[in-house]
Protein backbone atom coordinates (compact mmCIF):
# COMPACT_ATOMS: atom_id res chain seq x y z
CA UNK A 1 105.67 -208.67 186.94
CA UNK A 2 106.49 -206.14 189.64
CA UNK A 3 108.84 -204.43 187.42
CA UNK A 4 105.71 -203.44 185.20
CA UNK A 5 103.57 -202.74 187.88
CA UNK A 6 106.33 -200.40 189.59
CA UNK A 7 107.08 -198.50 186.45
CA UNK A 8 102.93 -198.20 185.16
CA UNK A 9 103.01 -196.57 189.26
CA UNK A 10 105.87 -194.64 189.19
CA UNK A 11 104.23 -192.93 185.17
CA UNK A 12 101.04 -191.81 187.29
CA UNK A 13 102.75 -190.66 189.98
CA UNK A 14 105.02 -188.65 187.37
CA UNK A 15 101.81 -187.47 186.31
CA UNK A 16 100.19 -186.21 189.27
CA UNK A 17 103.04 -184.65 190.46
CA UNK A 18 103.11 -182.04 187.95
CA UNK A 19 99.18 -180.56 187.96
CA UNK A 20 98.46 -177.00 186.59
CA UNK A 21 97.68 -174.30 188.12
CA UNK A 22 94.75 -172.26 188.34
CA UNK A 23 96.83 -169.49 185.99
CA UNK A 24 97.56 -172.31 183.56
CA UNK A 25 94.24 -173.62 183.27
CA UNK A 26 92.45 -170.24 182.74
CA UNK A 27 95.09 -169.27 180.07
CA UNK A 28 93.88 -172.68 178.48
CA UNK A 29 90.78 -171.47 179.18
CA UNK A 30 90.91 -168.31 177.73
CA UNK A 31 92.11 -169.72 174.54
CA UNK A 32 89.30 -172.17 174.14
CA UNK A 33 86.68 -169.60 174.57
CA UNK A 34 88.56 -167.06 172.00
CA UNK A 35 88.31 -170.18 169.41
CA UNK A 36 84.83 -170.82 170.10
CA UNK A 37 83.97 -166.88 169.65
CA UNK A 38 86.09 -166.97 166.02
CA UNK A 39 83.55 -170.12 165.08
CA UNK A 40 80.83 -168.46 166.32
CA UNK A 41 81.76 -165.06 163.81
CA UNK A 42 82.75 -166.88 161.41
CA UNK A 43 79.80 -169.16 161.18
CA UNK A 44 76.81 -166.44 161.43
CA UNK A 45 78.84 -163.32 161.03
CA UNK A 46 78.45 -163.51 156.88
CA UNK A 47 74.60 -164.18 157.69
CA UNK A 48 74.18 -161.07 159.94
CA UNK A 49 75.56 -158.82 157.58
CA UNK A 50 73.44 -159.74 154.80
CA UNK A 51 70.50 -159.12 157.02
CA UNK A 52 71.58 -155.64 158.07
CA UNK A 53 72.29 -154.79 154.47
CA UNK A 54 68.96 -155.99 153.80
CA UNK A 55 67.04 -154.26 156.92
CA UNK A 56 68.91 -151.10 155.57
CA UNK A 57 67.87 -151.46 151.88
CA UNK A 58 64.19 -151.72 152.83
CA UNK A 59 64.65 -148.89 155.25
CA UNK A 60 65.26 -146.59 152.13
CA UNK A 61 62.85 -148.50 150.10
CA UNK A 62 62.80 -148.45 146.41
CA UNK A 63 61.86 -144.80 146.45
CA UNK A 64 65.30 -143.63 146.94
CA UNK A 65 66.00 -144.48 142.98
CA UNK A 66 67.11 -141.25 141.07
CA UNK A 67 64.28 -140.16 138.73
CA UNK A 68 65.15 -139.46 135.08
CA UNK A 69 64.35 -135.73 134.79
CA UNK A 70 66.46 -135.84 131.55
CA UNK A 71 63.36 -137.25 128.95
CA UNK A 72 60.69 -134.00 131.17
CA UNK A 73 63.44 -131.05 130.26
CA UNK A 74 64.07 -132.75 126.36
CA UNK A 75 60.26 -132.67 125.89
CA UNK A 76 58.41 -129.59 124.22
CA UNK A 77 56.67 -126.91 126.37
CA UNK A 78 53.21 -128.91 124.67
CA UNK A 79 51.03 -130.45 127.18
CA UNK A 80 51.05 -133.55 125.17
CA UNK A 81 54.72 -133.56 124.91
CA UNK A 82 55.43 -133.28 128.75
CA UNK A 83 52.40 -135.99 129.75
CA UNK A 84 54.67 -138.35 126.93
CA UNK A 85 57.98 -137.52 128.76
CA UNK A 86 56.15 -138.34 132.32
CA UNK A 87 54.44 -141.14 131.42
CA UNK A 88 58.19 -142.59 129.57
CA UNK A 89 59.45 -141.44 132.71
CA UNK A 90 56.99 -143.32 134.67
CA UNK A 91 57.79 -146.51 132.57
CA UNK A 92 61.72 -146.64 133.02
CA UNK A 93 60.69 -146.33 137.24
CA UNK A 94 58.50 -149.14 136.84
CA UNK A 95 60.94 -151.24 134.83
CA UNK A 96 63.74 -150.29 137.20
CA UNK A 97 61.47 -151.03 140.21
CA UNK A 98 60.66 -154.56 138.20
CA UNK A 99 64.27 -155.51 138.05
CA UNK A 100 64.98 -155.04 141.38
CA UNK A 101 62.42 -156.79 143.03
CA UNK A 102 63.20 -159.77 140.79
CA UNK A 103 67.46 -159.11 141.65
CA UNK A 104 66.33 -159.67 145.38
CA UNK A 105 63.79 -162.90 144.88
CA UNK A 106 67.09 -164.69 143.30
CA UNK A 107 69.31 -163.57 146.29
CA UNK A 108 66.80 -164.69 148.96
């Protein structure tokens, strides 16, 4: 029995005998923190970009769409013909307009 007890005495004493430093436990230290900063990105990083895409998207609002001038200079010099062309024109806006509001309900 004092065999057992000796060596389980002599293993802690091993033990405390060799204690870090104040350089070793702050490079531990160090180490931890980077991981938890690499969760922390990686966890809400993909979520903060979405909403900065989004913020900037609604920034430019759905004005910044290019017109179709194309159907206004194919029209005839008539006043009926160019109120047709702006009112198609008109239309394709809306539609576009339509689609993208409905694109960005299924994302969110």
């Amino acid at each position: 029995m004092d065999f057992k007890k000796h060596v389980l005495v002599n293993r802690m004493v091993l033990f405390y005998h060799f204690p870090m430093n104040w350089q070793q436990i702050w490079g531990v230290l160090k180490w931890v923190l980077a991981a938890l900063i690499a969760g922390f990105v990686g966890q809400f990083g993909k979520s903060l970009a979405l909403f900065l895409i989004r913020r900037r998207r609604n920034r430019k609002g759905l004005e910044a769409c290019p017109i179709p001038t194309g159907a206004t200079s194919k029209a005839s010099s008539s006043d009926a013909g160019v109120e047709q062309a702006t009112l198609e024109a008109q239309a394709k806006i809306e539609k576009k307009k339509m689609k993208a509001e409905v694109k960005r309900l299924k994302k969110s």
